[in-house]
N, C-alpha and C. Protein backbone atom coordinates (compact mmCIF):
# COMPACT_ATOMS: atom_id res chain seq x y z
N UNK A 1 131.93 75.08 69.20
CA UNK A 1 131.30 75.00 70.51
C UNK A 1 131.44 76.32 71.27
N UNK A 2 132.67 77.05 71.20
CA UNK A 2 132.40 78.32 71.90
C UNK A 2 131.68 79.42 71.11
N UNK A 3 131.49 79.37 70.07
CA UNK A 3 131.03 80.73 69.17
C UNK A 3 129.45 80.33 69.85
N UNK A 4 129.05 78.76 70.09
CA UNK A 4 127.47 78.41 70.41
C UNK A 4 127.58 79.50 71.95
N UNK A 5 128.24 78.56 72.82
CA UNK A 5 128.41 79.07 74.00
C UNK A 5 128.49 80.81 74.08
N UNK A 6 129.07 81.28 73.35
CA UNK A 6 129.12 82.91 73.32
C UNK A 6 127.64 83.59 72.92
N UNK A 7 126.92 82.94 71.82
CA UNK A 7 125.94 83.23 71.44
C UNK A 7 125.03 82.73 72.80
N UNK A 8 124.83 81.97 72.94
CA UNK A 8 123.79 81.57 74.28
C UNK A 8 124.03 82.67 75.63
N UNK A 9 124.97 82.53 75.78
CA UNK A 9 125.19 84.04 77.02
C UNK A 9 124.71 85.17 76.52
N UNK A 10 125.01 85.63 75.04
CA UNK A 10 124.62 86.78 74.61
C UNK A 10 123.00 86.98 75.03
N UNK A 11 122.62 85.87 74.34
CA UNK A 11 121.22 85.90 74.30
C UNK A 11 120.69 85.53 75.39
N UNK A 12 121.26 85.15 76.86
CA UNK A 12 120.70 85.28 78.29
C UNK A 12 120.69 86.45 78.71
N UNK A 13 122.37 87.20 78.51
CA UNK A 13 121.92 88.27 78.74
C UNK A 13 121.28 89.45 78.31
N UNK A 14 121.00 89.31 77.49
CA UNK A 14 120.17 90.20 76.31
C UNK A 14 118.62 89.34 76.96
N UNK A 15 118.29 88.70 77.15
CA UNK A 15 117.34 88.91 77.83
C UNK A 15 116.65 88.75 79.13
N UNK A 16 118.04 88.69 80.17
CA UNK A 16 118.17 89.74 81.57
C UNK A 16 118.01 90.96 81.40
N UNK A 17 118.69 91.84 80.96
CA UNK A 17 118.82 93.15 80.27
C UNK A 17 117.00 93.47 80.23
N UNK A 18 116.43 92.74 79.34
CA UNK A 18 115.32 93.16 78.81
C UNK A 18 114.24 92.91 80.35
N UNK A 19 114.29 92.33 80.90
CA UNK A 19 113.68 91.87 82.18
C UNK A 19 113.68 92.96 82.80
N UNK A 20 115.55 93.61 83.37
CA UNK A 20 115.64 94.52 83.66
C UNK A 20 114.91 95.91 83.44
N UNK A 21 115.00 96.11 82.21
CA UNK A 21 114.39 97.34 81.56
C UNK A 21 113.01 97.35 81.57
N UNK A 22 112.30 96.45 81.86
CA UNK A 22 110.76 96.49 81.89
C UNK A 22 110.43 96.37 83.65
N UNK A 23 111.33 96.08 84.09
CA UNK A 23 111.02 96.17 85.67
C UNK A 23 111.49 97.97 86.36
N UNK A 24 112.47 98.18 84.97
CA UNK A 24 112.71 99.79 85.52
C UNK A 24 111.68 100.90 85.20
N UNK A 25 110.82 100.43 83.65
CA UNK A 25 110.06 100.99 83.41
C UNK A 25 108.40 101.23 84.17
N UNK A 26 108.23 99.77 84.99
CA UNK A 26 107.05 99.49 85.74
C UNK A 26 106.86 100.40 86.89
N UNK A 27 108.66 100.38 87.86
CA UNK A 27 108.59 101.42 88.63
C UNK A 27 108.82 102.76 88.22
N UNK A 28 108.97 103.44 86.53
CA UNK A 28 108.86 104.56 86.10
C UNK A 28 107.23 104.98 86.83
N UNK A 29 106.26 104.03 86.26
CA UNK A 29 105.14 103.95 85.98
C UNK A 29 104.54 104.24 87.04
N UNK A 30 105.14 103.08 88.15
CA UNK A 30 104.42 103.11 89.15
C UNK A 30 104.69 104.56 90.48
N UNK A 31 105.72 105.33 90.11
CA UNK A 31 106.25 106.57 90.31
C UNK A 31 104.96 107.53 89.70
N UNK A 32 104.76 107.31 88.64
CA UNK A 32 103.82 108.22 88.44
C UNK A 32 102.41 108.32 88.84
N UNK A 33 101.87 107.17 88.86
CA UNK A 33 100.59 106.96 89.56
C UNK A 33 100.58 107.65 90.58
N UNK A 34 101.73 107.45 91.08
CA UNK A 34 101.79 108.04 93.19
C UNK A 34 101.20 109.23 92.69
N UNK A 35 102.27 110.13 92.13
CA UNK A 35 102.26 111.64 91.68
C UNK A 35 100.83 111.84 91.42
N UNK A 36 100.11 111.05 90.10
CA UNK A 36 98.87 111.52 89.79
C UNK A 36 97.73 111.41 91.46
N UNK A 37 98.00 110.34 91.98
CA UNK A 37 97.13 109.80 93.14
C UNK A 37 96.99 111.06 94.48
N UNK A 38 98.17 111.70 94.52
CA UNK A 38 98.19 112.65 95.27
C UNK A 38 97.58 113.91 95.40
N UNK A 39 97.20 114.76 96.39
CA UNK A 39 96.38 115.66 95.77
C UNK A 39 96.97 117.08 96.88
N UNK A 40 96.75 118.11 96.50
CA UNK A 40 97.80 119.22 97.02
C UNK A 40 97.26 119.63 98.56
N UNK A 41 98.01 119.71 99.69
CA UNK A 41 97.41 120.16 100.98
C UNK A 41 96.82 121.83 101.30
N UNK A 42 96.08 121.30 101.95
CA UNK A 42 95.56 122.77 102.53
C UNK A 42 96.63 123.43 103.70
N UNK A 43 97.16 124.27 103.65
CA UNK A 43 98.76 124.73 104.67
C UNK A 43 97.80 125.94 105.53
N UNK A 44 97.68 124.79 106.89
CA UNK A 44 97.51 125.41 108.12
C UNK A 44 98.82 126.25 108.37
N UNK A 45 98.15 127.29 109.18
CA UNK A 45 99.36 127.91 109.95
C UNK A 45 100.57 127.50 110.17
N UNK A 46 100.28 126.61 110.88
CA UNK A 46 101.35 125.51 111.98
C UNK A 46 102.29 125.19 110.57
N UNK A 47 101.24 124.17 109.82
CA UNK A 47 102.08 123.57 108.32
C UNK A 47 103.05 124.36 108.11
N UNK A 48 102.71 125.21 107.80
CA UNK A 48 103.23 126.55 106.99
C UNK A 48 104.32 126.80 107.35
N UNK A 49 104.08 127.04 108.88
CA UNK A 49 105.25 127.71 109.72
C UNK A 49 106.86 126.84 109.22
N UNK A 50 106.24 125.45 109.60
CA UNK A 50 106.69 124.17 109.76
C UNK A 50 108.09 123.81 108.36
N UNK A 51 107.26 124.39 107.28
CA UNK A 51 107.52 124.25 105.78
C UNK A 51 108.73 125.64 105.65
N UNK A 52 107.90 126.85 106.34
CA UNK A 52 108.99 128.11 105.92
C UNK A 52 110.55 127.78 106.78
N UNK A 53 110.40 127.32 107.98
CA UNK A 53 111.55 126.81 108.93
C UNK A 53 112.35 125.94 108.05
N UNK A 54 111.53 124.71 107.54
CA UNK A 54 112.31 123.81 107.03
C UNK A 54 113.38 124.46 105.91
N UNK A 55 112.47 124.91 105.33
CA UNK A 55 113.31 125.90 103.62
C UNK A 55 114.00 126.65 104.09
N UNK A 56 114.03 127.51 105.08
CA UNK A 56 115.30 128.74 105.27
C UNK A 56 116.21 127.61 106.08
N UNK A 57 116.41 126.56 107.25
CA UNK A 57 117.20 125.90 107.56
C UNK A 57 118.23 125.38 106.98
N UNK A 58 117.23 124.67 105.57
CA UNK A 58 118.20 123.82 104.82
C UNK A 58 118.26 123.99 103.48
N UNK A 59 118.03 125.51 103.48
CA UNK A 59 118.39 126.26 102.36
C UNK A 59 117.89 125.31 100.96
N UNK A 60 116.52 124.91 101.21
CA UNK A 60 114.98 124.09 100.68
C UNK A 60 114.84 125.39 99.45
N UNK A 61 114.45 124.24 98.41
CA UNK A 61 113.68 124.81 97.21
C UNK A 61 112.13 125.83 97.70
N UNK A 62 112.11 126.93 97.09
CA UNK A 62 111.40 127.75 97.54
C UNK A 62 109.76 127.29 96.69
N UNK A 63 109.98 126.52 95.41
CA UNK A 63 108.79 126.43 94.95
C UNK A 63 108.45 124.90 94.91
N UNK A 64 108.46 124.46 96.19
CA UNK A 64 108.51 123.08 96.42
C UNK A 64 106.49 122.83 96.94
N UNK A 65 106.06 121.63 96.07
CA UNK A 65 105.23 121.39 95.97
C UNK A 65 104.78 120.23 96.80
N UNK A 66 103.83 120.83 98.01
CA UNK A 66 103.94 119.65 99.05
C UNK A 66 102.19 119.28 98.81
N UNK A 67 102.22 117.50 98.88
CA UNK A 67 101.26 116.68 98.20
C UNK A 67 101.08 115.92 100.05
N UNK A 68 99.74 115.22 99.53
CA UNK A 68 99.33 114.31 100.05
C UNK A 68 99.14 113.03 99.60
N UNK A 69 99.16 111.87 100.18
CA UNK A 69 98.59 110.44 99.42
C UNK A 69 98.55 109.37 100.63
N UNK A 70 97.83 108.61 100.89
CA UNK A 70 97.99 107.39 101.80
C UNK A 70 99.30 106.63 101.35
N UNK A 71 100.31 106.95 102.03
CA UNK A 71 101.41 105.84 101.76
C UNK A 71 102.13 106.02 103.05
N UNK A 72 103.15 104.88 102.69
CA UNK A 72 103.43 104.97 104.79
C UNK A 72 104.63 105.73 105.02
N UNK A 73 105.38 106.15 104.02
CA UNK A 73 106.35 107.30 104.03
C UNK A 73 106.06 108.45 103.09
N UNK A 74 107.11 109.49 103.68
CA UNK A 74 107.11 110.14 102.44
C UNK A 74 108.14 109.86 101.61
N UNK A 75 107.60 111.17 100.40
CA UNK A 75 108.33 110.83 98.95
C UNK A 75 108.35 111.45 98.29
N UNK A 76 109.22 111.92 97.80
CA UNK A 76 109.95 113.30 96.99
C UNK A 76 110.16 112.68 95.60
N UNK A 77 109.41 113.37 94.41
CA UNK A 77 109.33 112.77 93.18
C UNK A 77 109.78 114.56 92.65
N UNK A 78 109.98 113.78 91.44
CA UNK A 78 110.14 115.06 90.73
C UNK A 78 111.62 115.93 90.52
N UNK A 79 112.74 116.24 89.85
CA UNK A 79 113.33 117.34 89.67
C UNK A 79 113.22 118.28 89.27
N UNK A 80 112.53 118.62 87.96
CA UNK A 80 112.42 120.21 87.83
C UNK A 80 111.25 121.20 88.73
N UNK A 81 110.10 120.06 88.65
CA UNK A 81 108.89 121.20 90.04
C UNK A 81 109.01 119.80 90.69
N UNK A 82 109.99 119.69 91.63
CA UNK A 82 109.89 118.56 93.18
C UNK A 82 108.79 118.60 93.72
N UNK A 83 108.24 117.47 94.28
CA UNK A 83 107.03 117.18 94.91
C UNK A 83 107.91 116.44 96.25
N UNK A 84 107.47 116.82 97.52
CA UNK A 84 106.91 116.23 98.37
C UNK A 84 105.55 115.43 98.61
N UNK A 85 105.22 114.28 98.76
CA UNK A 85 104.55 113.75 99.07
C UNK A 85 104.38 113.21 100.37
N UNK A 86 103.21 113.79 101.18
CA UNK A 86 103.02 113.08 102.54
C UNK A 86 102.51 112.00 103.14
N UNK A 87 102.22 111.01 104.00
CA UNK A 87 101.60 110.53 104.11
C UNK A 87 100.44 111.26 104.61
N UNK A 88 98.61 110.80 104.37
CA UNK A 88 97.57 111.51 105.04
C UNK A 88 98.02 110.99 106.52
N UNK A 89 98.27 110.13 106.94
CA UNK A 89 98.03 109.69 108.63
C UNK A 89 99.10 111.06 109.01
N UNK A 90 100.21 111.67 108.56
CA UNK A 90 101.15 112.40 109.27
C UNK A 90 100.77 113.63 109.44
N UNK A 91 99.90 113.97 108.62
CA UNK A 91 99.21 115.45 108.44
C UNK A 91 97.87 115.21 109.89
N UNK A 92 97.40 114.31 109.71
CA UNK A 92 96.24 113.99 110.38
C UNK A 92 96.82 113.73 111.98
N UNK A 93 97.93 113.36 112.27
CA UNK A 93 98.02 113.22 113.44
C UNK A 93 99.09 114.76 113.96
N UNK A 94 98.95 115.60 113.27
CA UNK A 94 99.58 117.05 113.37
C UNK A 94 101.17 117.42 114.29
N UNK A 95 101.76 115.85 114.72
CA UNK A 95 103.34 116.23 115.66
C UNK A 95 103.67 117.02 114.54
N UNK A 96 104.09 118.17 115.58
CA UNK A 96 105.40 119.11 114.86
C UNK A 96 106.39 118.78 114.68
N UNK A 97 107.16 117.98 115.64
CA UNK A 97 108.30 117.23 115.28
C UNK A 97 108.53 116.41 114.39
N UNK A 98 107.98 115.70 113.91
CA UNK A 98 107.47 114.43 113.57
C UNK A 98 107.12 115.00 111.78
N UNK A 99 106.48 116.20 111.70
CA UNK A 99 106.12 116.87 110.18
C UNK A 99 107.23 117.62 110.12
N UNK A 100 108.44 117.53 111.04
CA UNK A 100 109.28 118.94 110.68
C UNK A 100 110.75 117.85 110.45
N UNK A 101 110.78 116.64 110.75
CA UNK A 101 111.88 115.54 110.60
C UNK A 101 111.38 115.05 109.09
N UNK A 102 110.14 115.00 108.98
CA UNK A 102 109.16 114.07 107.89
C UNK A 102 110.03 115.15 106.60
N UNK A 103 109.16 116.35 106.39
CA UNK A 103 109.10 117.58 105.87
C UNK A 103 111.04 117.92 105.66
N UNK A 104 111.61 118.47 106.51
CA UNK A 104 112.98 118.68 106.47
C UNK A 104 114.08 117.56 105.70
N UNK A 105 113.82 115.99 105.85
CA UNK A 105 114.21 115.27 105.66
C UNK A 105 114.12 115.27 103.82
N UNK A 106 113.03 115.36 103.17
CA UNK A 106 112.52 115.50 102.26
C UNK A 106 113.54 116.41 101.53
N UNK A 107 113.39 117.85 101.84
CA UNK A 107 113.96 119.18 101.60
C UNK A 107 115.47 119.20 101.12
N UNK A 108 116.04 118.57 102.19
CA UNK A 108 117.16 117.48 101.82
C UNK A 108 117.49 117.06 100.34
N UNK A 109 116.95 116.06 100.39
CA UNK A 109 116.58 115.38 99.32
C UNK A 109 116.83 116.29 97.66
N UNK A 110 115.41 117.25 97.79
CA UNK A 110 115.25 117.77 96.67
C UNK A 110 116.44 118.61 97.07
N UNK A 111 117.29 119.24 97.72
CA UNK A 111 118.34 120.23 97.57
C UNK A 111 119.57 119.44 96.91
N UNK A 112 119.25 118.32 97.08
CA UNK A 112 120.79 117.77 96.93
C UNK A 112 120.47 117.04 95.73
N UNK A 113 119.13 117.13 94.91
CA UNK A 113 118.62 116.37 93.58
C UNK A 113 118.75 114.98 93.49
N UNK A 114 118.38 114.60 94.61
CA UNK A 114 118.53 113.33 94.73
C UNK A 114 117.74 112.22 93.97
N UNK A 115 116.37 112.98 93.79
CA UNK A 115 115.91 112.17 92.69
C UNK A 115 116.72 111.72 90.93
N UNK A 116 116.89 112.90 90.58
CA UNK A 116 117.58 113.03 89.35
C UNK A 116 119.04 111.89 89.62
N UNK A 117 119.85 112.10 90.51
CA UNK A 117 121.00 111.39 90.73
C UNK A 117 120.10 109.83 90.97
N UNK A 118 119.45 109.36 91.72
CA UNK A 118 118.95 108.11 91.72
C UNK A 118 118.67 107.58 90.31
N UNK A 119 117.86 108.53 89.90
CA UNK A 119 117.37 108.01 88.62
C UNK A 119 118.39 107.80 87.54
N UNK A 120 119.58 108.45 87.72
CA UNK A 120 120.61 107.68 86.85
C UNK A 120 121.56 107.04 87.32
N UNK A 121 121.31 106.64 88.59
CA UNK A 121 122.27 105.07 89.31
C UNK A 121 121.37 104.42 88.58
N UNK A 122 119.91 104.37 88.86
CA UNK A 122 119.14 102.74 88.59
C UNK A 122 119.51 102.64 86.91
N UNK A 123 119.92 103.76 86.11
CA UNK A 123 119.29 103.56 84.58
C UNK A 123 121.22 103.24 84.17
N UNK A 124 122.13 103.78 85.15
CA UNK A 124 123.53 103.47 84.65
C UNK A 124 123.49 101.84 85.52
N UNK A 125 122.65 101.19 86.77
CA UNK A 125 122.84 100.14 86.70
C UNK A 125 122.63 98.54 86.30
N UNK A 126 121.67 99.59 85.13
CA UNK A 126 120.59 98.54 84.27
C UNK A 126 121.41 97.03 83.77
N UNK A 127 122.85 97.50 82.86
CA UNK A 127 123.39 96.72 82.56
C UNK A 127 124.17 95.42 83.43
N UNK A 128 124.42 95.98 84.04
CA UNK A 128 125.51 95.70 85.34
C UNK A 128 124.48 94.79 86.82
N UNK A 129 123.23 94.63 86.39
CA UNK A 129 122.15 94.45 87.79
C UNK A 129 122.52 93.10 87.92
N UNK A 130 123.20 92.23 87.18
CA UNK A 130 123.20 90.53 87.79
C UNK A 130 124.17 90.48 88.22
N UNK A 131 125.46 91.39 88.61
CA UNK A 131 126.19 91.64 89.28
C UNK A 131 126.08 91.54 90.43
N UNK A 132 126.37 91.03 91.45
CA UNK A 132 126.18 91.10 92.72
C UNK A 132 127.18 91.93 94.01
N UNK A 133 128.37 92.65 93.17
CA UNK A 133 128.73 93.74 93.30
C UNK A 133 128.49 95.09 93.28
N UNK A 134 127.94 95.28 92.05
CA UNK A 134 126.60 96.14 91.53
C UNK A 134 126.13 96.22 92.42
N UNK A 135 124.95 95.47 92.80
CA UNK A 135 123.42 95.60 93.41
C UNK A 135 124.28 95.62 95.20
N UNK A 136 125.29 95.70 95.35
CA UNK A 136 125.99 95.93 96.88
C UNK A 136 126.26 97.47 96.86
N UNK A 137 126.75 97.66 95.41
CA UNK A 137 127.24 99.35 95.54
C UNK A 137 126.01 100.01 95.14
N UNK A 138 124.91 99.70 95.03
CA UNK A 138 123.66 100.45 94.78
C UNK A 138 123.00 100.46 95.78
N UNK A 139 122.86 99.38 96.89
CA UNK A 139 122.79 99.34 97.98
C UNK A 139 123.22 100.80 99.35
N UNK A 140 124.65 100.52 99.08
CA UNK A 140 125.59 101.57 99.57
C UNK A 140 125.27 103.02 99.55
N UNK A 141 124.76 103.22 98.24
CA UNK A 141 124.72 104.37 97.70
C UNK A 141 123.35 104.81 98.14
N UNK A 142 122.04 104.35 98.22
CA UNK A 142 121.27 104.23 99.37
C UNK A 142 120.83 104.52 100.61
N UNK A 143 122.03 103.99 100.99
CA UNK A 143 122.04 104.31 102.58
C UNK A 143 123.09 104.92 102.40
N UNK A 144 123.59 105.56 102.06
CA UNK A 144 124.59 106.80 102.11
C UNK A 144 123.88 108.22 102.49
N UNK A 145 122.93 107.97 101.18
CA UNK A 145 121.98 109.52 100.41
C UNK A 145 121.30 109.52 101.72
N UNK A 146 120.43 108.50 102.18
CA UNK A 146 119.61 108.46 103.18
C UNK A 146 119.86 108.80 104.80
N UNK A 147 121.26 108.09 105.03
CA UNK A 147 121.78 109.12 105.97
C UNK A 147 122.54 110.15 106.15
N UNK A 148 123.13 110.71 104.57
CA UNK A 148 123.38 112.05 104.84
C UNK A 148 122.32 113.20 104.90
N UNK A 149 121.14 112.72 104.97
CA UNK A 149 119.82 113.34 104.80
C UNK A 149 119.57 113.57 106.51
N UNK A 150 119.58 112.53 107.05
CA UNK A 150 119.33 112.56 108.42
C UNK A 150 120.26 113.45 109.15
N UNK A 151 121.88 112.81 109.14
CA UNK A 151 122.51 113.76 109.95
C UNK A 151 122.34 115.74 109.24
N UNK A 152 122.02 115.76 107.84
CA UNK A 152 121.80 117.18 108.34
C UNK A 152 120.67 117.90 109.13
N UNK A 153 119.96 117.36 108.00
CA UNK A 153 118.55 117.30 109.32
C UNK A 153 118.45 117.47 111.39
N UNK A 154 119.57 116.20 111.39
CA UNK A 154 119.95 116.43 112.91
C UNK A 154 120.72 117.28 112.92
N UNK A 155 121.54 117.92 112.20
CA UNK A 155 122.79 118.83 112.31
C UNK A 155 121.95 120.32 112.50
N UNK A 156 121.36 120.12 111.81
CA UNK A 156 121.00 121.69 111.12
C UNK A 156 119.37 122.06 111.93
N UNK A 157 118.46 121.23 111.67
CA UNK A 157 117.04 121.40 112.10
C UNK A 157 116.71 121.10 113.05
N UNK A 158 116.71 119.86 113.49
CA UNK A 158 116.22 119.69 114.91
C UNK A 158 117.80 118.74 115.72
N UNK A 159 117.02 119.12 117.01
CA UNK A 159 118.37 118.22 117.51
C UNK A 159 118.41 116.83 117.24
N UNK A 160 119.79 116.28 117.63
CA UNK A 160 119.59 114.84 117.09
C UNK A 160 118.75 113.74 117.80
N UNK A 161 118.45 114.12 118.78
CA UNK A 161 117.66 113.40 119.84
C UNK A 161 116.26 113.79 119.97
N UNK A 162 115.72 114.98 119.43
CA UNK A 162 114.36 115.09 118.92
C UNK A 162 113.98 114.36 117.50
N UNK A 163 114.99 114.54 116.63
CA UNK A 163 115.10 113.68 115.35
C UNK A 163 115.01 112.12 115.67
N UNK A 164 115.63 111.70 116.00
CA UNK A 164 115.69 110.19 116.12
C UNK A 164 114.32 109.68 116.95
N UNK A 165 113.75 110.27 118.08
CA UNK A 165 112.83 110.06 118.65
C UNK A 165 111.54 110.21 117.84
N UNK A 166 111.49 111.44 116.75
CA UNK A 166 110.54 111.32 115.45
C UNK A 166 110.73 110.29 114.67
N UNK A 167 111.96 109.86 114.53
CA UNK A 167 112.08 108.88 113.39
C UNK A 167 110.96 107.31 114.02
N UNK A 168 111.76 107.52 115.43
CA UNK A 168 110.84 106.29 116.30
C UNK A 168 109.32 106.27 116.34
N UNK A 169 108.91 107.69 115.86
CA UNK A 169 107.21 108.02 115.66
C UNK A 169 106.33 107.68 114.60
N UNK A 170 107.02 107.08 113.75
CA UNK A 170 106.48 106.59 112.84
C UNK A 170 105.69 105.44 113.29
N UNK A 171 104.27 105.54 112.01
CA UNK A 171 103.12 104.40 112.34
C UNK A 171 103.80 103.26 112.19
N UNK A 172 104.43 102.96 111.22
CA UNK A 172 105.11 101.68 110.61
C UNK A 172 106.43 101.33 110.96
N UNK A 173 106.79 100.39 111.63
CA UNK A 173 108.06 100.17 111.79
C UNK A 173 109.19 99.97 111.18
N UNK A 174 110.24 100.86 111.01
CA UNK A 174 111.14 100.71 109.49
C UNK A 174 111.28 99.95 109.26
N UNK A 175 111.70 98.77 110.07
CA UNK A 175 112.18 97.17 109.59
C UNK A 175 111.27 96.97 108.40
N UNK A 176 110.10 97.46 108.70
CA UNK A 176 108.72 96.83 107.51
C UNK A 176 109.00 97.69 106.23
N UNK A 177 109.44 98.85 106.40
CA UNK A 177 109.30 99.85 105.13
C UNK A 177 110.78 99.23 104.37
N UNK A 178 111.90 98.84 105.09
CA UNK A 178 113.39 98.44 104.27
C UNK A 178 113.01 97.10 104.28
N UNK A 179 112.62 96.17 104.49
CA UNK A 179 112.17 95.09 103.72
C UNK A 179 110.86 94.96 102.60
N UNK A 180 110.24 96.22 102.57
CA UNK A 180 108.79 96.23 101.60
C UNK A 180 109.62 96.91 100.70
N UNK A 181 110.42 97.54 100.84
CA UNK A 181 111.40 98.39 99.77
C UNK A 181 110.60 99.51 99.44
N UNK A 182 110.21 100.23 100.39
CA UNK A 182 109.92 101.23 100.60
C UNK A 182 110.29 102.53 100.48
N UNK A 183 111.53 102.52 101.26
CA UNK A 183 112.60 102.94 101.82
C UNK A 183 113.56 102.99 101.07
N UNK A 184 113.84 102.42 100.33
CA UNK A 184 114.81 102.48 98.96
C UNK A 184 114.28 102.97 97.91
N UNK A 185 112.65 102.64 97.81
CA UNK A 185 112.27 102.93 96.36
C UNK A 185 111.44 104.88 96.50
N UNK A 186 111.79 104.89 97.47
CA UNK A 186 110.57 106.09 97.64
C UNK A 186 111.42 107.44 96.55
N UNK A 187 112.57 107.62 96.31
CA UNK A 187 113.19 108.53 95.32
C UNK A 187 112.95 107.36 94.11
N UNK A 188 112.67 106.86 93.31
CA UNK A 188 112.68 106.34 92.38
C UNK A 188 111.55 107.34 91.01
C-alpha cells in the first residue's frame, strides 16, 4: 500500500510539474509576441533628452532599445540587447515626468538584470510552485526588485514626491495592473 501511495504522488506530481512547465513556457511565448508586436520609437528631442538624463543618472545601459506597444505598463524584456517597451498612450500624452519615472524606472531594471535574475527565480521555482511558501517567497522577491527600483529612481532621478505623484499618473489604476498580474509579469 505505500510503494502504491508513493507511486501515485510521484505521478501527481510529475504531472503538476508538467502543468507547471507548459504554463512557464506559454508566458516564454507570450513574452515574445510583446517583443515581436512592438515597434521602435521615433526620439523627439524632449524623448531624447529624457532617455540621455535617465542613462547618465542611473548609470543606464547605453545601447538600450526603447520600443513601443499598446500595453498599460511598461516592460523591459531582454538581457543581452534590453528592450524597453512603452506604452503608446505614454508617449502620446508627452508628461515629462511621467516618461522620465516610466523610462528611469525601467533603466533600473535592465542595470540591475533583472530580467535574467527573474527568469531564473520562475525556472528555479518550477519545482517547488505547489508550495505555498514558495509562491510567498516569489511573491517577496517581487516586490522587493520593484521597490528597490522606485526608491532609486526617487533617490537618484526625480524627487520622491514628483515620483510618486507620476506613479499616481498612470491611465490604469495599479490595483488593476497587480491583480491582472501585470505588474509581476511585466519582467518575465
Amino acid at each position: 500500500m505505500n510503494r502504491n501511495l508513493g507511486v501515485i504522488l510521484l505521478a501527481l506530481y510529475g504531472l503538476f510539474l508538467a502543468y507547471r512547465v507548459v504554463r512557464f513556457f506559454r508566458a516564454w511565448q507570450r513574452t515574445r509576441a510583446i517583443k515581436r508586436g512592438a515597434h521602435a520609437v521615433e526620439l523627439t528631442p524632449d524623448l531624447q533628452q529624457i532617455i540621455e538624463k535617465c542613462q547618465t543618472v542611473l548609470s543606464g545601459w547605453s545601447n538600450l532599445s526603447l520600443l513601443v506597444r499598446r500595453s498599460p505598463v511598461p516592460i523591459t524584456v531582454g538581457f543581452r540587447k534590453p528592450m524597453v517597451i512603452l506604452p503608446t498612450q505614454l508617449l502620446r500624452d508627452g508628461d515629462g515626468e511621467l516618461l522620465s519615472s516610466a523610462i528611469g524606472h525601467e533603466i533600473v531594471h535592465v542595470r540591475r538584470r533583472d530580467y535574467l535574475l527573474n527568469l531564473s527565480y520562475e525556472f528555479l521555482y518550477l519545482p517547488l510552485s505547489f508550495h505555498p511558501g514558495a509562491a510567498l517567497v516569489r511573491r517577496r522577491i517581487n516586490q522587493t526588485r520593484e521597490l528597490l527600483c522606485d526608491e532609486l529612481v526617487a533617490e537618484r532621478l526625480l524627487k520622491a514626491d514628483v515620483y510618486a505623484r507620476s506613479l499616481g499618473g498612470w491611465p490604469v489604476p495599479a490595483a488593476t495592473l497587480v491583480r491582472s498580474g501585470h505588474y509581476n509579469r511585466r519582467h518575465r
